[in-house]
PDB file of N, CA and C in Angstrom:
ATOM      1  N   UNK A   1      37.068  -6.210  -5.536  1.00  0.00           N
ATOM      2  CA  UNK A   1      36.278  -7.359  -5.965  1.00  0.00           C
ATOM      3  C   UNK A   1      36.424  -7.581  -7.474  1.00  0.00           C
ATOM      4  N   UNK A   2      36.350  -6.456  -8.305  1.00  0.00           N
ATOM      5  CA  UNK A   2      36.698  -6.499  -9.920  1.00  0.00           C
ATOM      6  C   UNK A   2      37.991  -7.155  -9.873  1.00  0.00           C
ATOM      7  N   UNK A   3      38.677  -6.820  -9.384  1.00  0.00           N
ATOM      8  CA  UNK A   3      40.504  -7.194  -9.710  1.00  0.00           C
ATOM      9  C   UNK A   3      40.639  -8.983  -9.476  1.00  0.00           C
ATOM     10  N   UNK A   4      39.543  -9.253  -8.556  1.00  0.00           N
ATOM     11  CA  UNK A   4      39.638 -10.504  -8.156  1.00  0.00           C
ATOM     12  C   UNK A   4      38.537 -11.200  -9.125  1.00  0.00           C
ATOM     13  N   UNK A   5      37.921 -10.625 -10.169  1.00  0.00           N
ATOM     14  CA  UNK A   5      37.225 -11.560 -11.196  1.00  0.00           C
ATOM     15  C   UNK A   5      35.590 -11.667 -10.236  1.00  0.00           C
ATOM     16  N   UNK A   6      35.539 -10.929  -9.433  1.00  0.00           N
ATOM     17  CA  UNK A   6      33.994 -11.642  -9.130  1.00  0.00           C
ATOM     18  C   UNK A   6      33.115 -10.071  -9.939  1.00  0.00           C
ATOM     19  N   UNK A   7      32.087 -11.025  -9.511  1.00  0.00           N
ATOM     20  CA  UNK A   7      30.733 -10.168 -10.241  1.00  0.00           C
ATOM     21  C   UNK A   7      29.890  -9.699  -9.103  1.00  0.00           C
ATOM     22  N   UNK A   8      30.237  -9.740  -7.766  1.00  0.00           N
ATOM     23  CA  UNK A   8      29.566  -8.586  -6.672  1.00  0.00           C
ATOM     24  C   UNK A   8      30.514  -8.930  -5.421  1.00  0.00           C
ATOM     25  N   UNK A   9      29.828  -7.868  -4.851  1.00  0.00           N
ATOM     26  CA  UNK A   9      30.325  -7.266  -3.402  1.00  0.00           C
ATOM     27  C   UNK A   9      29.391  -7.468  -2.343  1.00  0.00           C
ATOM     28  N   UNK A  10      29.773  -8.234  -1.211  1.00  0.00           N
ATOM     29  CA  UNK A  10      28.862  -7.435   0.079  1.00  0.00           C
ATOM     30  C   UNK A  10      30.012  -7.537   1.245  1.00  0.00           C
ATOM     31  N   UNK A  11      28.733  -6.346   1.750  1.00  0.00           N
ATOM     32  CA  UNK A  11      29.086  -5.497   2.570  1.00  0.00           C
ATOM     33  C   UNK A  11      28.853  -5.848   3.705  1.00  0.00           C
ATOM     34  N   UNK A  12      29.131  -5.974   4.917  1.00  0.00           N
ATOM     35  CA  UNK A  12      28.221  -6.026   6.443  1.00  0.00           C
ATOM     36  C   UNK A  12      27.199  -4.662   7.065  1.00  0.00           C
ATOM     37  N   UNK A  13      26.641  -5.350   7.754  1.00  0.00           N
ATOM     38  CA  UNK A  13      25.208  -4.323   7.702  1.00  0.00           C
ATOM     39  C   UNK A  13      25.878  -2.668   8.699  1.00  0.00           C
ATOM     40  N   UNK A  14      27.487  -3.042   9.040  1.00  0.00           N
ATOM     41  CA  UNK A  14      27.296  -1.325   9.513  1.00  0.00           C
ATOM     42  C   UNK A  14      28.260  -0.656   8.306  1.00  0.00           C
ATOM     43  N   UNK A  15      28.336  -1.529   7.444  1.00  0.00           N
ATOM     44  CA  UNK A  15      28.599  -0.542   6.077  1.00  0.00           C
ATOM     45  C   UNK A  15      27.240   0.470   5.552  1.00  0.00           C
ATOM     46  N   UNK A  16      26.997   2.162   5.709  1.00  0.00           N
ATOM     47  CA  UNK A  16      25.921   2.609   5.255  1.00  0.00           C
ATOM     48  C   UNK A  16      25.669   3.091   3.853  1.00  0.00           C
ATOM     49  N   UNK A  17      25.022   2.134   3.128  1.00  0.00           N
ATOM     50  CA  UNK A  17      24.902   1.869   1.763  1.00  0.00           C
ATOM     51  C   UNK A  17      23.879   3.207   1.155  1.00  0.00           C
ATOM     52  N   UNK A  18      24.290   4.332   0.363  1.00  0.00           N
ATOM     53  CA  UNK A  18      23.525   4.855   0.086  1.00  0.00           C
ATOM     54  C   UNK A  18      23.929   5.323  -1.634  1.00  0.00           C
ATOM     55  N   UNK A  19      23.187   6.184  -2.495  1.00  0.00           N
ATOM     56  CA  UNK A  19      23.427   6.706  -3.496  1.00  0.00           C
ATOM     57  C   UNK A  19      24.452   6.525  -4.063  1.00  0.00           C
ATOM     58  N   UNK A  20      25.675   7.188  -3.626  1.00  0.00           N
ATOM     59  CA  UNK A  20      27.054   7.467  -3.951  1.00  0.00           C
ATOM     60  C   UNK A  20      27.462   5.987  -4.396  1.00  0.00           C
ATOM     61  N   UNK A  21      27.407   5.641  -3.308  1.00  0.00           N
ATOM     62  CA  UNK A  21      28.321   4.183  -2.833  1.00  0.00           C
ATOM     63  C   UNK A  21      27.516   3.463  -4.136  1.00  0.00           C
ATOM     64  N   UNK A  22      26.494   2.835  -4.228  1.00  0.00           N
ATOM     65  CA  UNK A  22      25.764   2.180  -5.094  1.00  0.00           C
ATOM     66  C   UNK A  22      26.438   2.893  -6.426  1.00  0.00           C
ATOM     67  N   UNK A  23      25.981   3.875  -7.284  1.00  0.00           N
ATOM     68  CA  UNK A  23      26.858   4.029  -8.107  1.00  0.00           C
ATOM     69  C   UNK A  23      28.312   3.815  -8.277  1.00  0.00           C
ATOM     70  N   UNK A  24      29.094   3.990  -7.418  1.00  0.00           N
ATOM     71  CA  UNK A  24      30.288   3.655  -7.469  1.00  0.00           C
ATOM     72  C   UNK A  24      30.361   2.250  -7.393  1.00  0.00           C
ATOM     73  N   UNK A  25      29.896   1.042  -7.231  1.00  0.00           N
ATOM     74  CA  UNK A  25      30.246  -0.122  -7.233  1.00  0.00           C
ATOM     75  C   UNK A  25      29.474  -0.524  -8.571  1.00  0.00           C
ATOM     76  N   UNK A  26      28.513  -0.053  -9.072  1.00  0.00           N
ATOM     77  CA  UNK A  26      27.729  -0.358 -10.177  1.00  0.00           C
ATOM     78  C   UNK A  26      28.481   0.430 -11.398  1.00  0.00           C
ATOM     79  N   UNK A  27      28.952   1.647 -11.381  1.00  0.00           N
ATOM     80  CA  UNK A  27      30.052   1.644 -12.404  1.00  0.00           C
ATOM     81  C   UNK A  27      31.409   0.918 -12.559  1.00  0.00           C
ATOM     82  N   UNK A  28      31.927  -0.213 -11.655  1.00  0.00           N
ATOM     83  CA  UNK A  28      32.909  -0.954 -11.863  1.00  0.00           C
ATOM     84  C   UNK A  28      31.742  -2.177 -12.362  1.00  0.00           C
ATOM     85  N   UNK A  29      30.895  -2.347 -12.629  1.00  0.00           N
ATOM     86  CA  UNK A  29      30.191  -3.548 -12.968  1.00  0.00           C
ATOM     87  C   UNK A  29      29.874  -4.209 -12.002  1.00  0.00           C
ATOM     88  N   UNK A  30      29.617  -4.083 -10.924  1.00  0.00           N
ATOM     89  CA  UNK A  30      29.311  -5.407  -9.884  1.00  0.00           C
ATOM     90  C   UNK A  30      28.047  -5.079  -9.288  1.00  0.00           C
ATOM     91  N   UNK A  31      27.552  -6.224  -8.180  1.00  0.00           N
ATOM     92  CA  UNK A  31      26.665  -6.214  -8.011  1.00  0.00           C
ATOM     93  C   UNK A  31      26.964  -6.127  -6.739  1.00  0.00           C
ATOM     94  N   UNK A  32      26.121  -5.471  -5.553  1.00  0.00           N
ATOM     95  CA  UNK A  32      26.229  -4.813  -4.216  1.00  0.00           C
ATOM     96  C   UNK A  32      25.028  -5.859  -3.437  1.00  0.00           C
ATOM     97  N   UNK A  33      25.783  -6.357  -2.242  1.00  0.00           N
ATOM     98  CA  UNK A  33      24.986  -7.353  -1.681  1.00  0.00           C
ATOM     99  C   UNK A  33      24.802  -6.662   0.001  1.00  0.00           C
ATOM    100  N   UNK A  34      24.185  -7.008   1.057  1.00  0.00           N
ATOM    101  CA  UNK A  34      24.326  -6.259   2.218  1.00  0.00           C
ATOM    102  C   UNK A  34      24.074  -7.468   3.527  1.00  0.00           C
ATOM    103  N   UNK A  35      24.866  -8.028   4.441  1.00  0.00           N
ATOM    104  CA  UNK A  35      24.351  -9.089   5.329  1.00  0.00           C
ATOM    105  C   UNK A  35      24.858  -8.022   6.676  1.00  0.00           C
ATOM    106  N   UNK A  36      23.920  -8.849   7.480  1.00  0.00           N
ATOM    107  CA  UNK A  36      22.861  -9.305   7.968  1.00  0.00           C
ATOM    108  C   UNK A  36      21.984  -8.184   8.171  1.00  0.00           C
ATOM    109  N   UNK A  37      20.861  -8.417   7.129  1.00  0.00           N
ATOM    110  CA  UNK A  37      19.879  -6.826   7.973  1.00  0.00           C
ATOM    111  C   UNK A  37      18.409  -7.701   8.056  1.00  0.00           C
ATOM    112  N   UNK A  38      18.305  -7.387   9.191  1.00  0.00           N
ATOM    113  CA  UNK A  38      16.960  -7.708  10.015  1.00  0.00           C
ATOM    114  C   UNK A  38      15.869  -6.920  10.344  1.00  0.00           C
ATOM    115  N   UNK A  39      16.420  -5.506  10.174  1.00  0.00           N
ATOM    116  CA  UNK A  39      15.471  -4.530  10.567  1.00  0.00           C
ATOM    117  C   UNK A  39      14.637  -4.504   9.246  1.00  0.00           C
ATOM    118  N   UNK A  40      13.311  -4.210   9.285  1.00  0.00           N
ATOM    119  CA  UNK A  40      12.255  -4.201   8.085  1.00  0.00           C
ATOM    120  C   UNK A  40      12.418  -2.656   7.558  1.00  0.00           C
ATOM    121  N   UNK A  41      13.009  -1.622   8.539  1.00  0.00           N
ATOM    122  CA  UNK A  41      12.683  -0.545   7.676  1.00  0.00           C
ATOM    123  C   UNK A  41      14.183  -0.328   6.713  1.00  0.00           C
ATOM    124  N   UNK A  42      15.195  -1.448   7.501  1.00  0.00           N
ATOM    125  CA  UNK A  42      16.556  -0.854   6.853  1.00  0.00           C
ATOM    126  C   UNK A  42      16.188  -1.442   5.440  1.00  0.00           C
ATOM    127  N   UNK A  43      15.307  -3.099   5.721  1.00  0.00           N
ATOM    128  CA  UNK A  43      15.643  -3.627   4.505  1.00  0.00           C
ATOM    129  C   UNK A  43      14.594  -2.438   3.399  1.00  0.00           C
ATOM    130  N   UNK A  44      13.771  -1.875   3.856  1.00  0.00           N
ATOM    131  CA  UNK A  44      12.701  -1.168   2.745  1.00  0.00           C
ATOM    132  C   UNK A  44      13.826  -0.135   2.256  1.00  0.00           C
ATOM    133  N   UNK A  45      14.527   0.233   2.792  1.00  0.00           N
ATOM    134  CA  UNK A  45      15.276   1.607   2.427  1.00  0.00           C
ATOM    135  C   UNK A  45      16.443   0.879   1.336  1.00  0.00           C
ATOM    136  N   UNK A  46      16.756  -0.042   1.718  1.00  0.00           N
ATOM    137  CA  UNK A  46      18.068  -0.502   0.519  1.00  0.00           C
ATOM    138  C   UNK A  46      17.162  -1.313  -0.532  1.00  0.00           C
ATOM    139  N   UNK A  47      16.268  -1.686  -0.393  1.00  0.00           N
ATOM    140  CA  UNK A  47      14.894  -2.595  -1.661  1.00  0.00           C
ATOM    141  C   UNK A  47      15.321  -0.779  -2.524  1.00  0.00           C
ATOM    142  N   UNK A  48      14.591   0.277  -1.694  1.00  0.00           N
ATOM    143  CA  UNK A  48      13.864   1.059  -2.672  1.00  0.00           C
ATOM    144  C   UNK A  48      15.203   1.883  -3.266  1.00  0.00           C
ATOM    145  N   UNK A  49      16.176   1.938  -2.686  1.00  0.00           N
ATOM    146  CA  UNK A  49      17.685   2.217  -2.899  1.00  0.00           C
ATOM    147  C   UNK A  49      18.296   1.711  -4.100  1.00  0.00           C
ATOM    148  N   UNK A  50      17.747   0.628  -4.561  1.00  0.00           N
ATOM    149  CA  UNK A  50      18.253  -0.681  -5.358  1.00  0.00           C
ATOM    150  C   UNK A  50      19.172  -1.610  -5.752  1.00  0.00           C
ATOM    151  N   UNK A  51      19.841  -1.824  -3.939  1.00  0.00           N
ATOM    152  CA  UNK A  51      20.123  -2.875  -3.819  1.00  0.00           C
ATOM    153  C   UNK A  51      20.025  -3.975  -4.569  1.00  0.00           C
ATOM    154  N   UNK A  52      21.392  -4.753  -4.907  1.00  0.00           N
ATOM    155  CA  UNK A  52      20.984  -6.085  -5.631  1.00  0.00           C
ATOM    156  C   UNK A  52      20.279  -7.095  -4.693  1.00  0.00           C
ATOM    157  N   UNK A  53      20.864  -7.392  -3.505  1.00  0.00           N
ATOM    158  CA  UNK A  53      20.584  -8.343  -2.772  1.00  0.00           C
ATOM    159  C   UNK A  53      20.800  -8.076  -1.349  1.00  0.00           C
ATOM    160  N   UNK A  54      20.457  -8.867  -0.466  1.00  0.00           N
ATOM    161  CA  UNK A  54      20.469  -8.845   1.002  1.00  0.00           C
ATOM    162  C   UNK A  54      20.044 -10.262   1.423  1.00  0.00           C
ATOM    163  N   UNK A  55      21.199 -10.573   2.737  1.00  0.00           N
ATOM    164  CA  UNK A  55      20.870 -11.437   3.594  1.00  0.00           C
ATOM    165  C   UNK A  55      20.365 -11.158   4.205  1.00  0.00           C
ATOM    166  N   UNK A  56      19.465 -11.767   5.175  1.00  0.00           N
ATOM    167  CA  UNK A  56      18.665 -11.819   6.402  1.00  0.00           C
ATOM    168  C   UNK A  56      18.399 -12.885   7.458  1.00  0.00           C
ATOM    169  N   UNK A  57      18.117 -12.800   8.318  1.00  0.00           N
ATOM    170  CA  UNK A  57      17.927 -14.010   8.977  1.00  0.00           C
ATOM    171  C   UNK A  57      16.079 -14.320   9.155  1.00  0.00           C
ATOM    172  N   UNK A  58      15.534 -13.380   8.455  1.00  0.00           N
ATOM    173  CA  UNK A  58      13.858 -13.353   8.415  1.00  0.00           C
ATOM    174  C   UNK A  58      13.815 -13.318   6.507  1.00  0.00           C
ATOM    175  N   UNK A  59      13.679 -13.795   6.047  1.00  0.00           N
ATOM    176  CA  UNK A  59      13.262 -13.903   4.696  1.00  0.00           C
ATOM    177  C   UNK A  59      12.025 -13.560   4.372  1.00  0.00           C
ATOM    178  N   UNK A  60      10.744 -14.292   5.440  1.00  0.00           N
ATOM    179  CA  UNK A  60       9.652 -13.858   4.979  1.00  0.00           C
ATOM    180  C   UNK A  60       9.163 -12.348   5.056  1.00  0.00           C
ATOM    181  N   UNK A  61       9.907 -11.867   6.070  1.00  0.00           N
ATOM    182  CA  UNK A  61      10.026 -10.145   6.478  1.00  0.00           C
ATOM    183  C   UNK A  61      10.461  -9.654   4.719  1.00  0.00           C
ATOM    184  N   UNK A  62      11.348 -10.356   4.574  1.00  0.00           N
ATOM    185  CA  UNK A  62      12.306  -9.075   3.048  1.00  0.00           C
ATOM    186  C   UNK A  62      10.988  -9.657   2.104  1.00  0.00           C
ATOM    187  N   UNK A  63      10.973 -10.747   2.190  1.00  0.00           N
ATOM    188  CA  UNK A  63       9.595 -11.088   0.456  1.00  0.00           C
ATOM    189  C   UNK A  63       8.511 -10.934   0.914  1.00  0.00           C
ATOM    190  N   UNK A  64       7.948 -10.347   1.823  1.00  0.00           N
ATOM    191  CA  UNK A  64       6.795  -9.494   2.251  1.00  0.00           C
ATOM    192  C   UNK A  64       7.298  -7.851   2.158  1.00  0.00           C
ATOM    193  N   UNK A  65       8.343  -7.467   2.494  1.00  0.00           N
ATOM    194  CA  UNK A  65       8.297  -6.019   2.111  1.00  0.00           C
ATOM    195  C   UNK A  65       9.009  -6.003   0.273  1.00  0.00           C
ATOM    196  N   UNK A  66       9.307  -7.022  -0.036  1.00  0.00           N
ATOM    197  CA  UNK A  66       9.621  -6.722  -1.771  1.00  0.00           C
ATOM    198  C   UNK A  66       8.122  -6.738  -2.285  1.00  0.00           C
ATOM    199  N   UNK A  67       7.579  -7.343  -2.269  1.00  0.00           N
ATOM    200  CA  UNK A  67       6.180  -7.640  -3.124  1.00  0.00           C
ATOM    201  C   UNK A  67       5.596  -6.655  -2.497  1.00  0.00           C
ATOM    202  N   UNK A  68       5.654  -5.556  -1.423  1.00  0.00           N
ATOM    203  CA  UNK A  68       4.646  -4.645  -1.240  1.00  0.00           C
ATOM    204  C   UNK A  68       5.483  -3.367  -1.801  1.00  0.00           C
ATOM    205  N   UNK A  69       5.984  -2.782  -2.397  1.00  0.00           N
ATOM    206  CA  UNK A  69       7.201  -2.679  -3.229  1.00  0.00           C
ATOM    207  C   UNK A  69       6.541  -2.284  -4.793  1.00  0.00           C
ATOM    208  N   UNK A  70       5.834  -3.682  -5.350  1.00  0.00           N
ATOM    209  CA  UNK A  70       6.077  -4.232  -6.681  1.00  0.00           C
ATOM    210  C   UNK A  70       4.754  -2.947  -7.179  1.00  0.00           C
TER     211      UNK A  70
END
């Protein structure tokens, strides 16, 4: 994704995004995105992980578990 000039990455949701991986894409500079996650506990685990972003197909699910979060 660096080589190609962008400023993030995503992943599909059976990519399993944890520690490692997040540092390693955040020391090339980019930003780590994750589609489609629907499940509320996956999305709490990559929120508290610190994930840049995530698609969903429930939005009010992810900005109800970000603001309980804050």
């Amino acid at each position: 994704a660096k080589n190609a000039g962008c400023f993030a990455m995503g992943v599909g949701r059976l990519t399993k995004i944890n520690t490692k991986f997040l540092k390693r894409v955040r020391k090339e500079g980019l930003e780590l995105w994750q589609y489609t996650i629907n499940d509320p506990k996956e999305m709490k685990r990559l929120m508290v992980l610190g994930l840049d972003g995530l698609i969903t197909n429930y939005p009010d699910v992810g900005l109800e578990i970000k603001d309980s979060l804050r």
